[in-house]
PDB file of N, CA and C in Angstrom:
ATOM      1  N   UNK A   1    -173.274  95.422 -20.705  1.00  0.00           N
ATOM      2  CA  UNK A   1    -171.873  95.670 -20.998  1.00  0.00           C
ATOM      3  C   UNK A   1    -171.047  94.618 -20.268  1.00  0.00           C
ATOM      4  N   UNK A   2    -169.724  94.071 -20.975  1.00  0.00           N
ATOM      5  CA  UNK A   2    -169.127  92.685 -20.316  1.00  0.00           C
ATOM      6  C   UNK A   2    -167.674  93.611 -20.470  1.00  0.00           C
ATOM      7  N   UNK A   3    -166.974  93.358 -19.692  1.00  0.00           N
ATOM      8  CA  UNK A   3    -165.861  94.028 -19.961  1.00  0.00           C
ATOM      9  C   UNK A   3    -164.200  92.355 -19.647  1.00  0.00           C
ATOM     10  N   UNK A   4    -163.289  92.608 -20.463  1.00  0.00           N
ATOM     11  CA  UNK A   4    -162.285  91.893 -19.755  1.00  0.00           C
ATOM     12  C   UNK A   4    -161.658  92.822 -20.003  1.00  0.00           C
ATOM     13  N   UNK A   5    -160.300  92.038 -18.950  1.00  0.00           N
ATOM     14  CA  UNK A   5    -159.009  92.850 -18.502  1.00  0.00           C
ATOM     15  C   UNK A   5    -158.128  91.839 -18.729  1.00  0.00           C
ATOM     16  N   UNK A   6    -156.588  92.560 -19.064  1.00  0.00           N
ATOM     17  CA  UNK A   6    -155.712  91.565 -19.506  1.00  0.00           C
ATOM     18  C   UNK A   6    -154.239  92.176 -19.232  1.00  0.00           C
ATOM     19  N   UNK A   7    -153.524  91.880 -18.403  1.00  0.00           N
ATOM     20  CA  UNK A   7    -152.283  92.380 -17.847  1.00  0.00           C
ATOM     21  C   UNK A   7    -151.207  92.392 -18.899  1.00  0.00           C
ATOM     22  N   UNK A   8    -150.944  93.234 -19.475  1.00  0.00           N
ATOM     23  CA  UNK A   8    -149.811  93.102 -20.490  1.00  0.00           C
ATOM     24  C   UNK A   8    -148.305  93.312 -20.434  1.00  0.00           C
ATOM     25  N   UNK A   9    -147.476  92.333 -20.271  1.00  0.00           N
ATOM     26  CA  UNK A   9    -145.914  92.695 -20.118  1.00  0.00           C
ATOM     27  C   UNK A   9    -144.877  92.351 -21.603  1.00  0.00           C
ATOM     28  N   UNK A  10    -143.550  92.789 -21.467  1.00  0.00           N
ATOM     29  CA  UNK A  10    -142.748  92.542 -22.723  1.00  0.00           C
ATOM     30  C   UNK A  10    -141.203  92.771 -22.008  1.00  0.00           C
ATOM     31  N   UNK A  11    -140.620  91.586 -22.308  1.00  0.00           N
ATOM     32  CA  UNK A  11    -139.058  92.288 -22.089  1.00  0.00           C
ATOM     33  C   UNK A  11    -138.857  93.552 -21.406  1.00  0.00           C
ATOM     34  N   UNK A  12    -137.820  94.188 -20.658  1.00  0.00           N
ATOM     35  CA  UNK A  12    -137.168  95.292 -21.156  1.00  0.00           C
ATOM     36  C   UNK A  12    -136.569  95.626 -22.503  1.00  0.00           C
ATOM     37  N   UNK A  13    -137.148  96.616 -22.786  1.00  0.00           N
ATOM     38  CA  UNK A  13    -136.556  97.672 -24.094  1.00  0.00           C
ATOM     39  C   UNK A  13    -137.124  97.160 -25.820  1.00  0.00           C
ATOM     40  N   UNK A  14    -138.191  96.220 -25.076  1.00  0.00           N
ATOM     41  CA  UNK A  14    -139.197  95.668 -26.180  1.00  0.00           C
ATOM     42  C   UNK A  14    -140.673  96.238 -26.326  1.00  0.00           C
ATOM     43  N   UNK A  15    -140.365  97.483 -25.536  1.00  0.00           N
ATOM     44  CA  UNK A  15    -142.039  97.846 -25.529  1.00  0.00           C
ATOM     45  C   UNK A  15    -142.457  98.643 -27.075  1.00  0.00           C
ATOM     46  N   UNK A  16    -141.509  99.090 -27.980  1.00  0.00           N
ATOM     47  CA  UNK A  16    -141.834  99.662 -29.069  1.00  0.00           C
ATOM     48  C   UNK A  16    -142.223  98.181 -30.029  1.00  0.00           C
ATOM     49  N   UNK A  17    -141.400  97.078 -29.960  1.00  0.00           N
ATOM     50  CA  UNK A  17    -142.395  96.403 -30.947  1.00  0.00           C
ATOM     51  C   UNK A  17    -143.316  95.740 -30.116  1.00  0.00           C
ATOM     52  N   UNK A  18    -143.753  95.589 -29.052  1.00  0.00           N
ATOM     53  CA  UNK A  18    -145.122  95.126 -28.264  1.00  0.00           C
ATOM     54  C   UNK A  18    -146.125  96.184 -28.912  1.00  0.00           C
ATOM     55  N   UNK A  19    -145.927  97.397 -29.032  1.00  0.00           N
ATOM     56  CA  UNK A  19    -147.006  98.623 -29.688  1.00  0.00           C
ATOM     57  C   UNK A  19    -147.143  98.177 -31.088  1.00  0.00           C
ATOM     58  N   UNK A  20    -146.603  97.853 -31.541  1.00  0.00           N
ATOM     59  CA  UNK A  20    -146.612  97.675 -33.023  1.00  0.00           C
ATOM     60  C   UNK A  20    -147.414  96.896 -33.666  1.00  0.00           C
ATOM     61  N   UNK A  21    -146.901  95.620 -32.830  1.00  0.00           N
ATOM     62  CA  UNK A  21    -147.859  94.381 -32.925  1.00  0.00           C
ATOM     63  C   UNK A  21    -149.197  94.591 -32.394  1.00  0.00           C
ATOM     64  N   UNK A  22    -149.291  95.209 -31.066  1.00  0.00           N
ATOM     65  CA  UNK A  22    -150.761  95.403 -30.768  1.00  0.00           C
ATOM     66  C   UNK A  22    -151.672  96.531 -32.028  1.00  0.00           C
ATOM     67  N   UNK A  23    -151.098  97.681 -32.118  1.00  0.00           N
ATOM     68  CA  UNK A  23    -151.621  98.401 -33.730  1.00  0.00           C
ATOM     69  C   UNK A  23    -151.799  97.607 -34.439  1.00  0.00           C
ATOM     70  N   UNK A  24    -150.906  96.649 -35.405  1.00  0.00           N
ATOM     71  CA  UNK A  24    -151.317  96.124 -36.435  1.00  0.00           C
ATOM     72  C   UNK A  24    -151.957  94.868 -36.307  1.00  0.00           C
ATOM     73  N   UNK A  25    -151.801  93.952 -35.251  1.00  0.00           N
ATOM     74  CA  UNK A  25    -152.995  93.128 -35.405  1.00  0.00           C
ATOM     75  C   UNK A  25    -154.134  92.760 -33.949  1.00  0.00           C
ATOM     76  N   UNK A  26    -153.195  93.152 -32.746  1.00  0.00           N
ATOM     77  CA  UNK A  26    -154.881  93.056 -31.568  1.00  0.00           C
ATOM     78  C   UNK A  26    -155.547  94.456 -32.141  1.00  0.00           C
ATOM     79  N   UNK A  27    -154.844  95.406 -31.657  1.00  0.00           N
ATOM     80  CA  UNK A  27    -156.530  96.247 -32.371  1.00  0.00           C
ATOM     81  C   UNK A  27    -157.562  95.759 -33.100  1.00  0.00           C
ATOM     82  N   UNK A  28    -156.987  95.471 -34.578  1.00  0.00           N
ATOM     83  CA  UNK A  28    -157.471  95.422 -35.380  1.00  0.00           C
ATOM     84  C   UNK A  28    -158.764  93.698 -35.252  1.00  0.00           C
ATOM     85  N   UNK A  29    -157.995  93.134 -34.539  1.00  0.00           N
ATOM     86  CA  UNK A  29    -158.797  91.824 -33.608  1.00  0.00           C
ATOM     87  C   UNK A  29    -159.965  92.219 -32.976  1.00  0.00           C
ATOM     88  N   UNK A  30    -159.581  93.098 -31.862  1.00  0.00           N
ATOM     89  CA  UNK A  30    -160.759  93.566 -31.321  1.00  0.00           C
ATOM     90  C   UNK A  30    -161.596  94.442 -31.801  1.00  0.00           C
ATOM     91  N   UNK A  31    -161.282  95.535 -32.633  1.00  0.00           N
ATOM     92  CA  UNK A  31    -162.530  96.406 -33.556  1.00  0.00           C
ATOM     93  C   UNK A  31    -163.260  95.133 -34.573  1.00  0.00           C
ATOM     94  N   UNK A  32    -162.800  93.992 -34.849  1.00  0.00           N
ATOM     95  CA  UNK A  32    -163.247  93.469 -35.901  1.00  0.00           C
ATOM     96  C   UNK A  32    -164.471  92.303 -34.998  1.00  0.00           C
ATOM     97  N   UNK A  33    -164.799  92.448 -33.841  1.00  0.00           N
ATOM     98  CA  UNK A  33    -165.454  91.653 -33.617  1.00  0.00           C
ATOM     99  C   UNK A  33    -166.727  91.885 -33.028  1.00  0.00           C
ATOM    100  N   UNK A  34    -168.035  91.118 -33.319  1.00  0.00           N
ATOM    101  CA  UNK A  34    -168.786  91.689 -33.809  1.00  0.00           C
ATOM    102  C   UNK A  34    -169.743  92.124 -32.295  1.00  0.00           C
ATOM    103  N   UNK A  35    -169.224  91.411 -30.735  1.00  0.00           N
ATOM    104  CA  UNK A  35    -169.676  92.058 -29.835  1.00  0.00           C
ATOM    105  C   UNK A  35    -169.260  93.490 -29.495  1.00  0.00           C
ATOM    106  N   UNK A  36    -167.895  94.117 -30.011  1.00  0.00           N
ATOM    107  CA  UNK A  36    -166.651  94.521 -29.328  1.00  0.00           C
ATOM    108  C   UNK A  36    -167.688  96.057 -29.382  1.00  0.00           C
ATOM    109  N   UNK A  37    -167.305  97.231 -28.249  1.00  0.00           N
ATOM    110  CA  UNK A  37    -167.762  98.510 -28.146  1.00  0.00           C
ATOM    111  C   UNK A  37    -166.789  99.282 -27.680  1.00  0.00           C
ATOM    112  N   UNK A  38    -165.460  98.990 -27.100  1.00  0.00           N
ATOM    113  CA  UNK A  38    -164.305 100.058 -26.941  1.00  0.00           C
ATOM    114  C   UNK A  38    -163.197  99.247 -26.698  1.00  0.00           C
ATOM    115  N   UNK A  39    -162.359 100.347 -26.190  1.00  0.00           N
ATOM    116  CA  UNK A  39    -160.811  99.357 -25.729  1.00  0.00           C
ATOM    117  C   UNK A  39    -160.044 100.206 -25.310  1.00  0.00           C
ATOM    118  N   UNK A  40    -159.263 100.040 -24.067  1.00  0.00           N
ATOM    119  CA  UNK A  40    -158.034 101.137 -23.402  1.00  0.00           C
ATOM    120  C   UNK A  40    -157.194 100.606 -23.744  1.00  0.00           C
ATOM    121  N   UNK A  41    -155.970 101.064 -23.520  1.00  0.00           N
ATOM    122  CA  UNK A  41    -154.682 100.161 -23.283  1.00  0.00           C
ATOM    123  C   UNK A  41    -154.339 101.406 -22.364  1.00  0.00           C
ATOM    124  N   UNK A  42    -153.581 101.289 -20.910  1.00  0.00           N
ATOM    125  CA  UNK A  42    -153.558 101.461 -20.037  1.00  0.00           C
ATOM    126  C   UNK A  42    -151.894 101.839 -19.977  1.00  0.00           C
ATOM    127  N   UNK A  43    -151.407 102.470 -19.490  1.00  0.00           N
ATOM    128  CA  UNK A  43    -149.688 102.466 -19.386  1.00  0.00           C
ATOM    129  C   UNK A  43    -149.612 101.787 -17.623  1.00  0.00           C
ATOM    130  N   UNK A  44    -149.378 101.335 -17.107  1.00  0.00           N
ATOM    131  CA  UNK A  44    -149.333 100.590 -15.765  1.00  0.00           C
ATOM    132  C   UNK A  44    -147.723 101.082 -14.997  1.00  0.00           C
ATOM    133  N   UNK A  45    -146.646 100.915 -16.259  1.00  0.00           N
ATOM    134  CA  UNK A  45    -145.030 100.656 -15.670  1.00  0.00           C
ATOM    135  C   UNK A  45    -144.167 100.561 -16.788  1.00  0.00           C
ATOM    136  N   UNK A  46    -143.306 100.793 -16.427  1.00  0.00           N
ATOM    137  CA  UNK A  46    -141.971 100.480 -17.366  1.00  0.00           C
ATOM    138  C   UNK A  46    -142.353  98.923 -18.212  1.00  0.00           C
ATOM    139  N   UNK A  47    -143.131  98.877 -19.403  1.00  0.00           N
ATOM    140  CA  UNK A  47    -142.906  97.610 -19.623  1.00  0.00           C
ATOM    141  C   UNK A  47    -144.358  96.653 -19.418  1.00  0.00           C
ATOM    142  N   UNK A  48    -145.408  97.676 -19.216  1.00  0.00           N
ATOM    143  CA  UNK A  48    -146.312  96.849 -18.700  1.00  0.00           C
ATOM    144  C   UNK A  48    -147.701  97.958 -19.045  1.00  0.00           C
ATOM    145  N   UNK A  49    -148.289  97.218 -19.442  1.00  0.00           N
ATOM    146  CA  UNK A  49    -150.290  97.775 -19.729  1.00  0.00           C
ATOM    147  C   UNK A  49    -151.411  97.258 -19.012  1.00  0.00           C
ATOM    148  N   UNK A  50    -151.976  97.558 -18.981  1.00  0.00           N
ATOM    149  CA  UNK A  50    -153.152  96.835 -18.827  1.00  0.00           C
ATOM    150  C   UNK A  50    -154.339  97.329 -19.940  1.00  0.00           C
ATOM    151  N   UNK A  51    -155.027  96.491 -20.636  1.00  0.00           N
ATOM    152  CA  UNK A  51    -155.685  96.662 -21.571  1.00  0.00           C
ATOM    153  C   UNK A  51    -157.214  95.963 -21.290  1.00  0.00           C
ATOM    154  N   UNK A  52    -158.190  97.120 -21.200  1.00  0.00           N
ATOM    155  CA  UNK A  52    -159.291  96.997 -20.948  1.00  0.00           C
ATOM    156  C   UNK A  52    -160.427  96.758 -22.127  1.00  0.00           C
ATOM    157  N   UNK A  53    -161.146  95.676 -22.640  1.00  0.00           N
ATOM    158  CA  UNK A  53    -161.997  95.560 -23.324  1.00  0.00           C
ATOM    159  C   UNK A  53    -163.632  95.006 -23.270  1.00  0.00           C
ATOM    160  N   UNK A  54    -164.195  96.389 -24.134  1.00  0.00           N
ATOM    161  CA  UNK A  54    -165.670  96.285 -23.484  1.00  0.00           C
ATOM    162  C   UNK A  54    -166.782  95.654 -24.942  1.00  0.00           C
ATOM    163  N   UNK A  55    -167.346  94.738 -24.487  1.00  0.00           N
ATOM    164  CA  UNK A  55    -167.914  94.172 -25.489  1.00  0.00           C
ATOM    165  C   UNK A  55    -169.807  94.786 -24.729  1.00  0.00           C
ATOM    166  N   UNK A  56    -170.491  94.139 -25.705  1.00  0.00           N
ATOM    167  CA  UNK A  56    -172.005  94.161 -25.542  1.00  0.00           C
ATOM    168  C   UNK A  56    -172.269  92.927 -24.727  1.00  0.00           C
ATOM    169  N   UNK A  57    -171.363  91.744 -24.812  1.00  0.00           N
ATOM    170  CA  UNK A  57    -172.240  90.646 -23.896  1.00  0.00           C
ATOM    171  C   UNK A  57    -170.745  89.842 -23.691  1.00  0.00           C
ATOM    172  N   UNK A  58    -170.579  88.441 -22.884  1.00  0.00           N
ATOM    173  CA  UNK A  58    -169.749  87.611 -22.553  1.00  0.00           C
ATOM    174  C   UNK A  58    -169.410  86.534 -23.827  1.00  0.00           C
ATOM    175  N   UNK A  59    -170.445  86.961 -24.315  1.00  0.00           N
ATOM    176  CA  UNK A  59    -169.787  85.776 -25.679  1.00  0.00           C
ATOM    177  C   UNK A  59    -168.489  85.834 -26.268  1.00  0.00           C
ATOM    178  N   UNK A  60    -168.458  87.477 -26.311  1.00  0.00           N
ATOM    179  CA  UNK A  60    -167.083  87.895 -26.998  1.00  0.00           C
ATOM    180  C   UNK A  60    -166.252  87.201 -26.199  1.00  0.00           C
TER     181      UNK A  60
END
Protein backbone atom coordinates (compact mmCIF):
# COMPACT_ATOMS: atom_id res chain seq x y z
CA UNK A 1 0.00 0.00 0.00
CA UNK A 2 1.59 3.63 -1.08
CA UNK A 3 -0.36 6.30 0.20
CA UNK A 4 0.04 10.36 -0.70
CA UNK A 5 -1.11 13.32 1.07
CA UNK A 6 -1.94 16.63 -0.30
CA UNK A 7 -2.80 19.84 1.72
CA UNK A 8 -5.75 21.46 0.20
CA UNK A 9 -6.64 25.28 0.48
CA UNK A 10 -9.17 27.83 -1.49
CA UNK A 11 -9.94 31.46 -0.91
CA UNK A 12 -12.28 32.42 1.75
CA UNK A 13 -15.94 31.72 0.88
CA UNK A 14 -14.74 29.54 -2.15
CA UNK A 15 -14.93 26.31 -0.49
CA UNK A 16 -18.38 25.31 -2.21
CA UNK A 17 -16.89 25.51 -5.70
CA UNK A 18 -13.42 23.84 -4.50
CA UNK A 19 -16.13 20.72 -3.64
CA UNK A 20 -17.51 20.82 -6.85
CA UNK A 21 -14.59 20.73 -8.82
CA UNK A 22 -13.05 18.07 -6.67
CA UNK A 23 -16.65 15.80 -7.27
CA UNK A 24 -16.66 16.35 -10.78
CA UNK A 25 -13.27 15.93 -11.86
CA UNK A 26 -10.31 14.85 -8.96
CA UNK A 27 -12.52 12.15 -7.78
CA UNK A 28 -13.32 11.03 -10.74
CA UNK A 29 -9.19 11.25 -11.57
CA UNK A 30 -8.43 9.26 -8.82
CA UNK A 31 -11.17 6.31 -9.00
CA UNK A 32 -10.12 6.18 -12.67
CA UNK A 33 -6.68 5.10 -12.08
CA UNK A 34 -5.62 1.96 -12.41
CA UNK A 35 -3.27 1.69 -9.08
CA UNK A 36 -5.86 3.80 -7.01
CA UNK A 37 -7.70 1.69 -3.74
CA UNK A 38 -9.37 4.62 -1.64
CA UNK A 39 -9.41 8.31 -0.88
CA UNK A 40 -10.36 10.72 2.21
CA UNK A 41 -10.78 14.18 1.92
CA UNK A 42 -10.26 15.36 5.36
CA UNK A 43 -12.00 18.76 6.71
CA UNK A 44 -8.66 20.31 8.49
CA UNK A 45 -10.20 24.31 8.87
CA UNK A 46 -12.15 26.93 7.60
CA UNK A 47 -11.02 26.59 4.02
CA UNK A 48 -8.71 23.82 4.09
CA UNK A 49 -8.56 19.64 3.58
CA UNK A 50 -6.32 17.43 3.56
CA UNK A 51 -6.87 14.66 1.12
CA UNK A 52 -5.46 11.30 1.60
CA UNK A 53 -4.81 8.83 -1.32
CA UNK A 54 -4.12 5.15 -1.24
CA UNK A 55 -2.93 3.40 -4.24
CA UNK A 56 -1.48 -0.42 -4.54
CA UNK A 57 2.13 0.77 -5.35
CA UNK A 58 4.23 4.30 -5.96
CA UNK A 59 3.78 4.32 -9.55
CA UNK A 60 0.49 5.93 -9.17
Amino acid sequence: MYSKVYSITCDAGKADALMAHYDTVVADAVRNSAHHVSHQMIEAADDRWILISNYTSAQA
